[in-house]
PDB file of N, CA and C in Angstrom:
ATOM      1  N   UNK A   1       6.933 -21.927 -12.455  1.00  0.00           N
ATOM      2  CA  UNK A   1       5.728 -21.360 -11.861  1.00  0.00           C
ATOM      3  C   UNK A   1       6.028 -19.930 -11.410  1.00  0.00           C
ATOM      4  N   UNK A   2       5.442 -19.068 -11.607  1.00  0.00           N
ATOM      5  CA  UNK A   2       5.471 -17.462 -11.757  1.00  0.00           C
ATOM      6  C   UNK A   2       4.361 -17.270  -9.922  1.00  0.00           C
ATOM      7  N   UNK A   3       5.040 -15.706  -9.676  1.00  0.00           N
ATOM      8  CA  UNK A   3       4.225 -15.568  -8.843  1.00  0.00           C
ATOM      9  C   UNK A   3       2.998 -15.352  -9.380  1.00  0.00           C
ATOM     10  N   UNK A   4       2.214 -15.100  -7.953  1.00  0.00           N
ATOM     11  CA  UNK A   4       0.372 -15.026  -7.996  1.00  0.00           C
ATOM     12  C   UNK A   4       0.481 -13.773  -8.591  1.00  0.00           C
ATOM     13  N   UNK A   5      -0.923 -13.329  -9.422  1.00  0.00           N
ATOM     14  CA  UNK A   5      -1.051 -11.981  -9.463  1.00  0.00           C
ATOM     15  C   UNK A   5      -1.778 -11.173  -8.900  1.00  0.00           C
ATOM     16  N   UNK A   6      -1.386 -10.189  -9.060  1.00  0.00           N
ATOM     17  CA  UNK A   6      -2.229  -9.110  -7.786  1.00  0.00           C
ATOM     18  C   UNK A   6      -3.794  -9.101  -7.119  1.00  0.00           C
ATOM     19  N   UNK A   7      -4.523  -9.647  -6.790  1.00  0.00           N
ATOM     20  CA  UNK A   7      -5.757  -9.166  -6.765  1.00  0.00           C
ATOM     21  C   UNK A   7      -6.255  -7.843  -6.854  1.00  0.00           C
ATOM     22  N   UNK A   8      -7.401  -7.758  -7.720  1.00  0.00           N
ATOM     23  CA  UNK A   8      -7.209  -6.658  -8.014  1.00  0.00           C
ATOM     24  C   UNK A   8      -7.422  -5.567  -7.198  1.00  0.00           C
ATOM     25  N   UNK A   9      -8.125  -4.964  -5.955  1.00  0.00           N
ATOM     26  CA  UNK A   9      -8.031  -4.057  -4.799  1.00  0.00           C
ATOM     27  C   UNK A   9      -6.519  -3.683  -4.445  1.00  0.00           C
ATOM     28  N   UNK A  10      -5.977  -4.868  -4.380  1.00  0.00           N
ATOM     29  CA  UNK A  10      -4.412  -4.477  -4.509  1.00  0.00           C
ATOM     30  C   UNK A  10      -3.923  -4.202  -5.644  1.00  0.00           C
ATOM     31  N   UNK A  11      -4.008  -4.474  -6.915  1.00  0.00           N
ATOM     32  CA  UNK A  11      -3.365  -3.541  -7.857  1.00  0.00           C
ATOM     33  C   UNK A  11      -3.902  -1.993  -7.874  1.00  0.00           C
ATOM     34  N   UNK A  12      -5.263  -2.145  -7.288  1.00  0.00           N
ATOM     35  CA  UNK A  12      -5.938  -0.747  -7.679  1.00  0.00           C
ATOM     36  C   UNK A  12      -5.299  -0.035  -6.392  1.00  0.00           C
ATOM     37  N   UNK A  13      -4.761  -0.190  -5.512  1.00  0.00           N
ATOM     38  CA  UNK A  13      -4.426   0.959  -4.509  1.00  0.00           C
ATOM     39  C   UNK A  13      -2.949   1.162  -4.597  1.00  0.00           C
ATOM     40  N   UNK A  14      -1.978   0.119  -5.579  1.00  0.00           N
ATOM     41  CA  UNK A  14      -0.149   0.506  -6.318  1.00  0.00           C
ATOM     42  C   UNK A  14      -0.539   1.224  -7.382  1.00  0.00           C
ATOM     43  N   UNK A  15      -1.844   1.288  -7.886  1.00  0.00           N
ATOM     44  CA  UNK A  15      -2.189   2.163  -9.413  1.00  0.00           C
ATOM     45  C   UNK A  15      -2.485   3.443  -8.500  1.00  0.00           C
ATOM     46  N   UNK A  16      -3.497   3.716  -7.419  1.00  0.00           N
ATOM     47  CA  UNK A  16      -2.954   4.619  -6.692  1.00  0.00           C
ATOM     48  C   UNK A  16      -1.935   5.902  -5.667  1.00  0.00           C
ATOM     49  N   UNK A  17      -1.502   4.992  -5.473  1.00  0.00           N
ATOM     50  CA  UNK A  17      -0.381   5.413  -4.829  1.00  0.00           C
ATOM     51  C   UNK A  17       0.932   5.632  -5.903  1.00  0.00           C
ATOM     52  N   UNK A  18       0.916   5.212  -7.199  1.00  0.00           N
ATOM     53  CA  UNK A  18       2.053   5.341  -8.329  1.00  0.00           C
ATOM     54  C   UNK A  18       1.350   6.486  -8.500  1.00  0.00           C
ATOM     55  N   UNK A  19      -0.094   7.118  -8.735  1.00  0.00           N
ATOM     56  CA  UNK A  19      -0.565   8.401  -8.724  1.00  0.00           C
ATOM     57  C   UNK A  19      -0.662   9.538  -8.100  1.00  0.00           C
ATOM     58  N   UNK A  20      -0.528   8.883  -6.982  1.00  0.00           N
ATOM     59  CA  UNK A  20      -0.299   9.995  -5.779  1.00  0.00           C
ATOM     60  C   UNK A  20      -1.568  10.154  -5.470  1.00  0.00           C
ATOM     61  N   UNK A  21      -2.994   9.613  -5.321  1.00  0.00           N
ATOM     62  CA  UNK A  21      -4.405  10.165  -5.990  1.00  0.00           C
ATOM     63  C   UNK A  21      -5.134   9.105  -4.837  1.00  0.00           C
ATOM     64  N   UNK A  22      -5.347   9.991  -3.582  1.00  0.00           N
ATOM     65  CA  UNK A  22      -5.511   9.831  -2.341  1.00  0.00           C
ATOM     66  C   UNK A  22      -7.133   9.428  -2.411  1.00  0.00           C
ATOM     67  N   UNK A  23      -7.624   9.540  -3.170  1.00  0.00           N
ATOM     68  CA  UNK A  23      -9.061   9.644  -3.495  1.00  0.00           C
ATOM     69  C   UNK A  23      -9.326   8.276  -3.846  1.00  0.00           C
ATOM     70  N   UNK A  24      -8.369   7.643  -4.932  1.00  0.00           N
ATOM     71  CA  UNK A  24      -8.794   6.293  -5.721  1.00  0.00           C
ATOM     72  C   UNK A  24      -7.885   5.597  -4.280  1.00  0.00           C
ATOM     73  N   UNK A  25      -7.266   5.942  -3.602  1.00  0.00           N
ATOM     74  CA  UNK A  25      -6.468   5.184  -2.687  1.00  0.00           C
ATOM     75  C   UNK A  25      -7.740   4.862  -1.541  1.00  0.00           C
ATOM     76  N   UNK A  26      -7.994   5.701  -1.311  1.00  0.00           N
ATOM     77  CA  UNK A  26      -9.145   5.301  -0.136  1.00  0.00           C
ATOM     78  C   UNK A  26     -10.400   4.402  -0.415  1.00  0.00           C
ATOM     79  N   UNK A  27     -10.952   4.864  -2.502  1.00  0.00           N
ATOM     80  CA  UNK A  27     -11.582   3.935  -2.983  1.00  0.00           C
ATOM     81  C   UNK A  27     -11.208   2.315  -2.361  1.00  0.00           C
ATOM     82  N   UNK A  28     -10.503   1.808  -2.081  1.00  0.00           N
ATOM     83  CA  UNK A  28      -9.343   1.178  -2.476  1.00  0.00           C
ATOM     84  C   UNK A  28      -9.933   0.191  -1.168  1.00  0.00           C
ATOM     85  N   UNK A  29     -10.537   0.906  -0.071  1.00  0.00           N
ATOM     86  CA  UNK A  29     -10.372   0.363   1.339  1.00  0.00           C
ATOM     87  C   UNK A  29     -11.599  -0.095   1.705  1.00  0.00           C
ATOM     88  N   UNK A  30     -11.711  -0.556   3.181  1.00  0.00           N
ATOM     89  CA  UNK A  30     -13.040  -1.177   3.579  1.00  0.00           C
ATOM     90  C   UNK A  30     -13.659   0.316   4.308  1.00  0.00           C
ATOM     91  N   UNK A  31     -14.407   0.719   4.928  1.00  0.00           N
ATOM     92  CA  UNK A  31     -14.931   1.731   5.572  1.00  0.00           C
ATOM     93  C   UNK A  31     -13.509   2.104   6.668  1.00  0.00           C
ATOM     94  N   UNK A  32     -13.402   0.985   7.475  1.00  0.00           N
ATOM     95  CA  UNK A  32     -12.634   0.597   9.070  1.00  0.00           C
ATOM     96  C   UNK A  32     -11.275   0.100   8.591  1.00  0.00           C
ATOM     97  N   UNK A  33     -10.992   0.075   7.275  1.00  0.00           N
ATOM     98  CA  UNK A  33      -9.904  -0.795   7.066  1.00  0.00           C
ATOM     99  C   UNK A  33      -8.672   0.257   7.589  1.00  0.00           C
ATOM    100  N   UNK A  34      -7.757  -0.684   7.845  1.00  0.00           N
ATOM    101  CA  UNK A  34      -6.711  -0.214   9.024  1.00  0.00           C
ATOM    102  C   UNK A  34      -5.021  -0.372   8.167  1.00  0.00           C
ATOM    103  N   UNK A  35      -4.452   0.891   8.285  1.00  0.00           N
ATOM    104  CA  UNK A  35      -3.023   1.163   7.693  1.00  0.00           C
ATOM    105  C   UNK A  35      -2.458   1.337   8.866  1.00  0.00           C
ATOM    106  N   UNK A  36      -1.173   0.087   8.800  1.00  0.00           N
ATOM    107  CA  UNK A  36       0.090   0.054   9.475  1.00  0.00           C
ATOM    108  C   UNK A  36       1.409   0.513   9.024  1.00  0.00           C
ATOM    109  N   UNK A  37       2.330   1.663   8.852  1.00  0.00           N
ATOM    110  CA  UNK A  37       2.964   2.508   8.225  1.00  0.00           C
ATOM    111  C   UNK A  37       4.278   2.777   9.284  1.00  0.00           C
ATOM    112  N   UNK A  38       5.169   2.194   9.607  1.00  0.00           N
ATOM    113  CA  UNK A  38       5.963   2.317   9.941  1.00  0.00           C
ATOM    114  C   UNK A  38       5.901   2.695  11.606  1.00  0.00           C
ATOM    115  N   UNK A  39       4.929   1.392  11.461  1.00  0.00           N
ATOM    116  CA  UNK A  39       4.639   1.310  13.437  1.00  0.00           C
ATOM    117  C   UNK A  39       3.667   2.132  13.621  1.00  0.00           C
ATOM    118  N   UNK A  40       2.676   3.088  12.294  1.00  0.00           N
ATOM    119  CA  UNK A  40       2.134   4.239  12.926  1.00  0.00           C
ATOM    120  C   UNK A  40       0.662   3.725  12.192  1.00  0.00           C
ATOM    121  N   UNK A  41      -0.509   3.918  12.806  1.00  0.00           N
ATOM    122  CA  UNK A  41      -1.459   3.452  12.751  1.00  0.00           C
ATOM    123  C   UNK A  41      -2.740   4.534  11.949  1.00  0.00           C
ATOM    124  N   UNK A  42      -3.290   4.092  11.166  1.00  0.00           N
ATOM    125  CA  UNK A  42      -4.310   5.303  10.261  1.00  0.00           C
ATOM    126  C   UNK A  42      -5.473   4.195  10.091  1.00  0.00           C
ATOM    127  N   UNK A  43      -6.670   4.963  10.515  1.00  0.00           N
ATOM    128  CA  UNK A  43      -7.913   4.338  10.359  1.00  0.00           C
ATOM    129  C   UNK A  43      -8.760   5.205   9.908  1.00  0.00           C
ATOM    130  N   UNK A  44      -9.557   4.862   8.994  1.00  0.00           N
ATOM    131  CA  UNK A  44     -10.755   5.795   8.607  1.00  0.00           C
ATOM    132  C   UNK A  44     -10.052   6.232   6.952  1.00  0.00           C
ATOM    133  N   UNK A  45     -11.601   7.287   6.601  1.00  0.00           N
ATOM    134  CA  UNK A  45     -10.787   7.233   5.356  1.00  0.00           C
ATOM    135  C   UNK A  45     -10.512   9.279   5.586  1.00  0.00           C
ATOM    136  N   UNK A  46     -10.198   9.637   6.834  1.00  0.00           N
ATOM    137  CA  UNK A  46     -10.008  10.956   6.986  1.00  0.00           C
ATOM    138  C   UNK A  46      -8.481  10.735   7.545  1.00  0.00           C
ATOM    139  N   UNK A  47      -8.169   9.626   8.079  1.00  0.00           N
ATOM    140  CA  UNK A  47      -6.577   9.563   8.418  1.00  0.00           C
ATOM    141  C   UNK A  47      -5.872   9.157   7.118  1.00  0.00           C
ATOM    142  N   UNK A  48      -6.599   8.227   6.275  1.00  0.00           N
ATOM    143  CA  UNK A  48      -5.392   7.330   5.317  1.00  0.00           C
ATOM    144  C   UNK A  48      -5.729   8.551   4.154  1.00  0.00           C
ATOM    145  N   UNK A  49      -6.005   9.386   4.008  1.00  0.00           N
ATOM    146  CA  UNK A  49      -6.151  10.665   3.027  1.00  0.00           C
ATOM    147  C   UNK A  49      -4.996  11.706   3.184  1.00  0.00           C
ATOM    148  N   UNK A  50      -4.806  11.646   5.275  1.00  0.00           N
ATOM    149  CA  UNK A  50      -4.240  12.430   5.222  1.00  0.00           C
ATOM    150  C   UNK A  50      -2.924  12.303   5.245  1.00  0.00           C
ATOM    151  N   UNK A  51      -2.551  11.094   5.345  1.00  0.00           N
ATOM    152  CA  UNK A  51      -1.537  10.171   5.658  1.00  0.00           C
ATOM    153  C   UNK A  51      -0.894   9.732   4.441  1.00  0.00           C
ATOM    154  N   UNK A  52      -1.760   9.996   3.293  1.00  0.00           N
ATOM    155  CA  UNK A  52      -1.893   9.537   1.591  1.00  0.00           C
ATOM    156  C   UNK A  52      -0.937  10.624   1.539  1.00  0.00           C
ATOM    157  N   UNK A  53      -1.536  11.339   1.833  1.00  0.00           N
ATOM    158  CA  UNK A  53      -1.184  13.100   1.143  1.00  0.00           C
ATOM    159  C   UNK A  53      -0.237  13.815   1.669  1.00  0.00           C
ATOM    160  N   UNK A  54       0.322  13.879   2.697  1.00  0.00           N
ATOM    161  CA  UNK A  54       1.204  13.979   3.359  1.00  0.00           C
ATOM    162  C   UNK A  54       2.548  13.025   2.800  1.00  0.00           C
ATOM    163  N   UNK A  55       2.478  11.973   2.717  1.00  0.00           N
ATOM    164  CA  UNK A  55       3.577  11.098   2.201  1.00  0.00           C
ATOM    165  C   UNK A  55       4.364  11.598   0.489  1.00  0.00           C
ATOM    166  N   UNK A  56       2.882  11.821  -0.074  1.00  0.00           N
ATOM    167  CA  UNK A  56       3.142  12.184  -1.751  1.00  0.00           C
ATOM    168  C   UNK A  56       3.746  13.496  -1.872  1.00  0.00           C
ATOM    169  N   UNK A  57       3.316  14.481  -0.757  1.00  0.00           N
ATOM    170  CA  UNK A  57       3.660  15.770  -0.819  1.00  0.00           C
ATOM    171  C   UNK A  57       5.398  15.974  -0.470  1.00  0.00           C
ATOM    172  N   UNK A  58       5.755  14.947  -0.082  1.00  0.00           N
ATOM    173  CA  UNK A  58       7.070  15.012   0.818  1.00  0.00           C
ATOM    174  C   UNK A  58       8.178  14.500   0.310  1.00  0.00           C
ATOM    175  N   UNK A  59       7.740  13.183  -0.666  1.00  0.00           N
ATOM    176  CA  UNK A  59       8.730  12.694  -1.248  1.00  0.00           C
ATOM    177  C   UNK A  59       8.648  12.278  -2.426  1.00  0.00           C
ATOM    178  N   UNK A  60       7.013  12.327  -3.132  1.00  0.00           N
ATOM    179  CA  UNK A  60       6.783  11.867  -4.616  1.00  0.00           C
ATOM    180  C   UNK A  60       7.562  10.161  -4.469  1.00  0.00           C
ATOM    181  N   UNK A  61       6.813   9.569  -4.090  1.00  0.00           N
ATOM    182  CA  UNK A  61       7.665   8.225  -3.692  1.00  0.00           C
ATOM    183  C   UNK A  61       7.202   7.663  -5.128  1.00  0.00           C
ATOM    184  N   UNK A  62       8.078   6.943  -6.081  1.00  0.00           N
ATOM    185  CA  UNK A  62       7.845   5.395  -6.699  1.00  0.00           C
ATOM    186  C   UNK A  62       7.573   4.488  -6.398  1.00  0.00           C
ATOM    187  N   UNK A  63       6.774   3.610  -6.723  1.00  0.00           N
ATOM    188  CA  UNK A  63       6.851   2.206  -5.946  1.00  0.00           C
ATOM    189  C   UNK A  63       7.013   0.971  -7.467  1.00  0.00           C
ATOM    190  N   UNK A  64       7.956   0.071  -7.489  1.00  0.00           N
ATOM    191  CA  UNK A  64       8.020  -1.312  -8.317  1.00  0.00           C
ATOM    192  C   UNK A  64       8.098  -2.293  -7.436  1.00  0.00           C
ATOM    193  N   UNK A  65       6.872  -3.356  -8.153  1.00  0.00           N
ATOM    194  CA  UNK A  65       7.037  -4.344  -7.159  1.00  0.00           C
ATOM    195  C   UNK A  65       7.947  -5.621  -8.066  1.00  0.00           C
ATOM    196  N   UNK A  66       8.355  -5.825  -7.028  1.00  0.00           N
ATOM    197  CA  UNK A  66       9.441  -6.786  -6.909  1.00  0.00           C
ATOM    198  C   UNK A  66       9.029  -8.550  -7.189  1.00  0.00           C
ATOM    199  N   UNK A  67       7.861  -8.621  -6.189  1.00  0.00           N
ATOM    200  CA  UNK A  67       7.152 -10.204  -5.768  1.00  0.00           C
ATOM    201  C   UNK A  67       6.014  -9.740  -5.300  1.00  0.00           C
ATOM    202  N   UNK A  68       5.437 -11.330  -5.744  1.00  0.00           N
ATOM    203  CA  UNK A  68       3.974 -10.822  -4.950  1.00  0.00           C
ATOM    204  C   UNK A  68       4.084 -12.476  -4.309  1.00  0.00           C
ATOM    205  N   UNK A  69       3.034 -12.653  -3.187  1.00  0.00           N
ATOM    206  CA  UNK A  69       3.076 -13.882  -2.643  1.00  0.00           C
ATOM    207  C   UNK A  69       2.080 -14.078  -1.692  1.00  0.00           C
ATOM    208  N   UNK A  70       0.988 -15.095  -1.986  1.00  0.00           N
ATOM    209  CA  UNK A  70       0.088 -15.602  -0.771  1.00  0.00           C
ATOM    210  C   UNK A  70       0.280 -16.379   0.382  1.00  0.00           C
ATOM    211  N   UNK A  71      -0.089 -15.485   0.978  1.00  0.00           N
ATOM    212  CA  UNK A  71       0.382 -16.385   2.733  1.00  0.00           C
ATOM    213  C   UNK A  71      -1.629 -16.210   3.768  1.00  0.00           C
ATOM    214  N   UNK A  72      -1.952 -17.368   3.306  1.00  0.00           N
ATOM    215  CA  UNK A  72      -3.275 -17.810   4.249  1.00  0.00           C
ATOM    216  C   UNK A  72      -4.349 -16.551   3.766  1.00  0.00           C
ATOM    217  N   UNK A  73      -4.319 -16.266   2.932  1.00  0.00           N
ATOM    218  CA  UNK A  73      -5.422 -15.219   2.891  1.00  0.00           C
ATOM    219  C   UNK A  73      -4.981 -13.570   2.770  1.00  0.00           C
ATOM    220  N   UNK A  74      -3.510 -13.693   2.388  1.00  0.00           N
ATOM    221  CA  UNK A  74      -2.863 -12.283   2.531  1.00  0.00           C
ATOM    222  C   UNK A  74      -2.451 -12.109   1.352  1.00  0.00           C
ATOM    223  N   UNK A  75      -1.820 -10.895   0.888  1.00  0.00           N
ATOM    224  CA  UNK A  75      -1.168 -10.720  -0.264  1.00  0.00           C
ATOM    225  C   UNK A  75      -0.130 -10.111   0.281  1.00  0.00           C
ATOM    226  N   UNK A  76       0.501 -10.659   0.259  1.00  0.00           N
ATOM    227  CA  UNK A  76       2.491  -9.793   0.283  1.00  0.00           C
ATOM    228  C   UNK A  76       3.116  -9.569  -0.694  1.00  0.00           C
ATOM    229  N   UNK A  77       3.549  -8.301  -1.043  1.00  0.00           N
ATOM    230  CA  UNK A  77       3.733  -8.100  -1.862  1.00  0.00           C
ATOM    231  C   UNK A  77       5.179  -6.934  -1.341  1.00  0.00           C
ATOM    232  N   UNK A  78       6.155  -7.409  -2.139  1.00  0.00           N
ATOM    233  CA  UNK A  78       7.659  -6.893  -1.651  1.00  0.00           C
ATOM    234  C   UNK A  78       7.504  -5.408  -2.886  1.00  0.00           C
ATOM    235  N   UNK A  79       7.844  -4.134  -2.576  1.00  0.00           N
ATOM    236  CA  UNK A  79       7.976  -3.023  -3.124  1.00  0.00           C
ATOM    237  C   UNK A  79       9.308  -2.611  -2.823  1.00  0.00           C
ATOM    238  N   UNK A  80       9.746  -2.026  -3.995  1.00  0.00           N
ATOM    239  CA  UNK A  80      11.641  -0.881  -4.375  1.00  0.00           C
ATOM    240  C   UNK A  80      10.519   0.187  -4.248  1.00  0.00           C
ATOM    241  N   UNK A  81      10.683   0.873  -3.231  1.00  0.00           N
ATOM    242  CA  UNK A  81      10.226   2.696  -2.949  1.00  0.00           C
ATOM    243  C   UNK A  81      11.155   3.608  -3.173  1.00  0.00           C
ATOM    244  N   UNK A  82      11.144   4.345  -4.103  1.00  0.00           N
ATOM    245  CA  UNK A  82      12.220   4.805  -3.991  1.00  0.00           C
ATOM    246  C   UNK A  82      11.501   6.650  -4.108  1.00  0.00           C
ATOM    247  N   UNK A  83      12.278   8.036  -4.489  1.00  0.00           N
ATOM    248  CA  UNK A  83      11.917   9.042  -4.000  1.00  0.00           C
ATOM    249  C   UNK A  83      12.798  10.047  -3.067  1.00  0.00           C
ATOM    250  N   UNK A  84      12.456  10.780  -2.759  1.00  0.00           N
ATOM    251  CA  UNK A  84      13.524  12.252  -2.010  1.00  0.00           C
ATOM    252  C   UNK A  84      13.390  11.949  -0.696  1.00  0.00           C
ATOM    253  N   UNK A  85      13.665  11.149  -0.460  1.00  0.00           N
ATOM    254  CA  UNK A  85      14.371  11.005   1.253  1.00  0.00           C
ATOM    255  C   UNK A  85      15.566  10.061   1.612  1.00  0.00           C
ATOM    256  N   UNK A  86      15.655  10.286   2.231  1.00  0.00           N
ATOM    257  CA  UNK A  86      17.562   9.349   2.472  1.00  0.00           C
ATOM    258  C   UNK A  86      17.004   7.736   2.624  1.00  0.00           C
ATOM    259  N   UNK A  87      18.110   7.517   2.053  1.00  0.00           N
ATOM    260  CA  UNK A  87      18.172   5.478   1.924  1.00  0.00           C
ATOM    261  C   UNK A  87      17.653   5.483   0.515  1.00  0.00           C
ATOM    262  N   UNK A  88      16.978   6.184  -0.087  1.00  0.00           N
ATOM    263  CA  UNK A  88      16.074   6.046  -1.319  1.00  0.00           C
ATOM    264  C   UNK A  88      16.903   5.131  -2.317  1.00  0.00           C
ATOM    265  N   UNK A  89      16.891   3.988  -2.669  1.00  0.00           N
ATOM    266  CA  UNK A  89      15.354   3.218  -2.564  1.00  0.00           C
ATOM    267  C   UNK A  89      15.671   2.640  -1.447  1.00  0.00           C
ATOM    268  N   UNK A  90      14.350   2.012  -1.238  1.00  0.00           N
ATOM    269  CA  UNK A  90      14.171   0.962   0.039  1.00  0.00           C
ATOM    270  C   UNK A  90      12.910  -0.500  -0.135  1.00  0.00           C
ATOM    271  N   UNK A  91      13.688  -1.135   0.228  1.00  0.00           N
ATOM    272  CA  UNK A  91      12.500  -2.612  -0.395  1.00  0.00           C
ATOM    273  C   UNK A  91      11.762  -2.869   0.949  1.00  0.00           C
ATOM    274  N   UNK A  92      10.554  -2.320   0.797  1.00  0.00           N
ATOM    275  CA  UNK A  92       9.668  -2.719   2.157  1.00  0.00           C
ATOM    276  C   UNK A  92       8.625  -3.794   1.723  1.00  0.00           C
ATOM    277  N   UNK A  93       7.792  -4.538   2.465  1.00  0.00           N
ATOM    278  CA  UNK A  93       6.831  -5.404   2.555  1.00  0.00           C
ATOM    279  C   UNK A  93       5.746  -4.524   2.600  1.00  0.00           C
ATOM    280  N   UNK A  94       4.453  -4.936   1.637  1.00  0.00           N
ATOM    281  CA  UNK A  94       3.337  -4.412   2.237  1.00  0.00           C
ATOM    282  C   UNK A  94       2.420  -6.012   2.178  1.00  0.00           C
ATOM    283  N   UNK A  95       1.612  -5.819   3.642  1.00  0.00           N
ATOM    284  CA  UNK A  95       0.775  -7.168   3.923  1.00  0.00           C
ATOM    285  C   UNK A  95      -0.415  -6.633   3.814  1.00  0.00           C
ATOM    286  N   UNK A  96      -0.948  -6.978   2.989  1.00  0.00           N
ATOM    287  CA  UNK A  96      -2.592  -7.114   2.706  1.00  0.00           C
ATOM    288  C   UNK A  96      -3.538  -7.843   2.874  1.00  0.00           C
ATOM    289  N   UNK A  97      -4.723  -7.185   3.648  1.00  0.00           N
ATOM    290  CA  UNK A  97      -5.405  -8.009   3.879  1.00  0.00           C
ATOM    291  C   UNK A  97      -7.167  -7.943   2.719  1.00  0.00           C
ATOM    292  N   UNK A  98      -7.429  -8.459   2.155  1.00  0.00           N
ATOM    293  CA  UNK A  98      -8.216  -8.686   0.887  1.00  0.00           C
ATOM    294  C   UNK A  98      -9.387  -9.109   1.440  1.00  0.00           C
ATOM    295  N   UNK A  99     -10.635  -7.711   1.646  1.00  0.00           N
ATOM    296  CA  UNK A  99     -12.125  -8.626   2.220  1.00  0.00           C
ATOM    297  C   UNK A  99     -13.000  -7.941   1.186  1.00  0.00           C
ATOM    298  N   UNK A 100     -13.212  -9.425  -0.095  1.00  0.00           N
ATOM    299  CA  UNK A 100     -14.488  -9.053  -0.878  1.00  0.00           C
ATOM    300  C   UNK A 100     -13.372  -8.446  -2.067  1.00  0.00           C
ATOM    301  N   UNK A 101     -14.010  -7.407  -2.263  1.00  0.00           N
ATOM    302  CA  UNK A 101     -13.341  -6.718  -2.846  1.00  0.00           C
ATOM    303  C   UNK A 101     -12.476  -4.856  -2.855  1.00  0.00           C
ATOM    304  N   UNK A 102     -12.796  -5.312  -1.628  1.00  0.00           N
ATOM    305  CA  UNK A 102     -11.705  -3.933  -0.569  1.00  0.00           C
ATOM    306  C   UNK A 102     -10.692  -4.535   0.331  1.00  0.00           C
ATOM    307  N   UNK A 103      -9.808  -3.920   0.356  1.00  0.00           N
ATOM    308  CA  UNK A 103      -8.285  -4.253   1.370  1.00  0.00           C
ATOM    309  C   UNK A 103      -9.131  -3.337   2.414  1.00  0.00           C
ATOM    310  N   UNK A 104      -9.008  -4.788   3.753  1.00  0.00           N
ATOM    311  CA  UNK A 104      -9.337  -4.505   5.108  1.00  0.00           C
ATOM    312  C   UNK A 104      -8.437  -3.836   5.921  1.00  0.00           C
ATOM    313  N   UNK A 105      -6.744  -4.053   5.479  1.00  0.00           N
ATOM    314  CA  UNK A 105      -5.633  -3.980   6.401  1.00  0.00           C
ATOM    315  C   UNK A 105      -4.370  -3.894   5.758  1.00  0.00           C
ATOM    316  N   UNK A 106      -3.635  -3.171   5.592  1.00  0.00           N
ATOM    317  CA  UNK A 106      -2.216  -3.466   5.494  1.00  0.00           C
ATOM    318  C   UNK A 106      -1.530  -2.888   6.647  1.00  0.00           C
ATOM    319  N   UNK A 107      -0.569  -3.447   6.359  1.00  0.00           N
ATOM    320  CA  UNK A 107       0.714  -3.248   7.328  1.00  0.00           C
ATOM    321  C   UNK A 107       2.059  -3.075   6.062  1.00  0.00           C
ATOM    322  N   UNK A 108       2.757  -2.138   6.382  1.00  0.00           N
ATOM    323  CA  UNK A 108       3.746  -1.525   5.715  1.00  0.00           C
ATOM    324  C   UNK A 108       5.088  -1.501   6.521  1.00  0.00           C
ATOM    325  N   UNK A 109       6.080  -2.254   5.982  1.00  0.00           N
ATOM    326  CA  UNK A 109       7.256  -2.264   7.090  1.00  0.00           C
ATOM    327  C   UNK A 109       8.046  -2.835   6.412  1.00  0.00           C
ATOM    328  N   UNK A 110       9.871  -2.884   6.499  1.00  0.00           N
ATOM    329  CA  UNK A 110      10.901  -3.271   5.971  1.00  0.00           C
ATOM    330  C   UNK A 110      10.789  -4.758   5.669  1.00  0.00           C
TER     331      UNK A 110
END
């Protein structure tokens, strides 16, 4: 038995972010939907733009995912980030939260 596959809001915002393309990334979200980023909090789609863009500008990050996995209504999905900053790569968790067909929430952390 193979993992789950992506839903698609979540593939469409790793097809984003492999683009760097802050625009289809925000597509991506609920109006209010809420990014958790290394303890640091972005709401709206004027923070996670800038927060998009800022990240891509700095390190051109990769992302391969590793696993994907349902837990109660979530998508977890384990990412190799790798890119121009020290530790590069790094396998972080991103937790998704899937309402309809927009991600309400993630949280991003080791």
């Amino acid at each position: 038995m193979g993992s789950p596959s992506l839903p698609e809001p979540v593939a469409a915002y790793l097809r984003a972010k492999r683009s760097h393309d802050s625009e289809a990334l925000v597509a991506t979200l609920t109006e209010d939907a809420l990014i958790t980023d290394d303890g640091r909090r972005y709401q709206g789609a004027d923070a996670v733009r800038a927060w998009n863009d800022e990240a891509s500008k700095k390190v051109r990050a990769t992302y391969e995912v590793k696993d994907v996995a349902d837990d109660d209504g979530r998508t977890l999905v384990t990412v190799e980030v790798g890119g121009d900053f020290p530790g590069s790569p790094v396998v972080l968790r991103f937790d998704f939260t899937v309402d309809g067909d927009k991600i309400s929430a993630l949280t991003i952390a080791p």
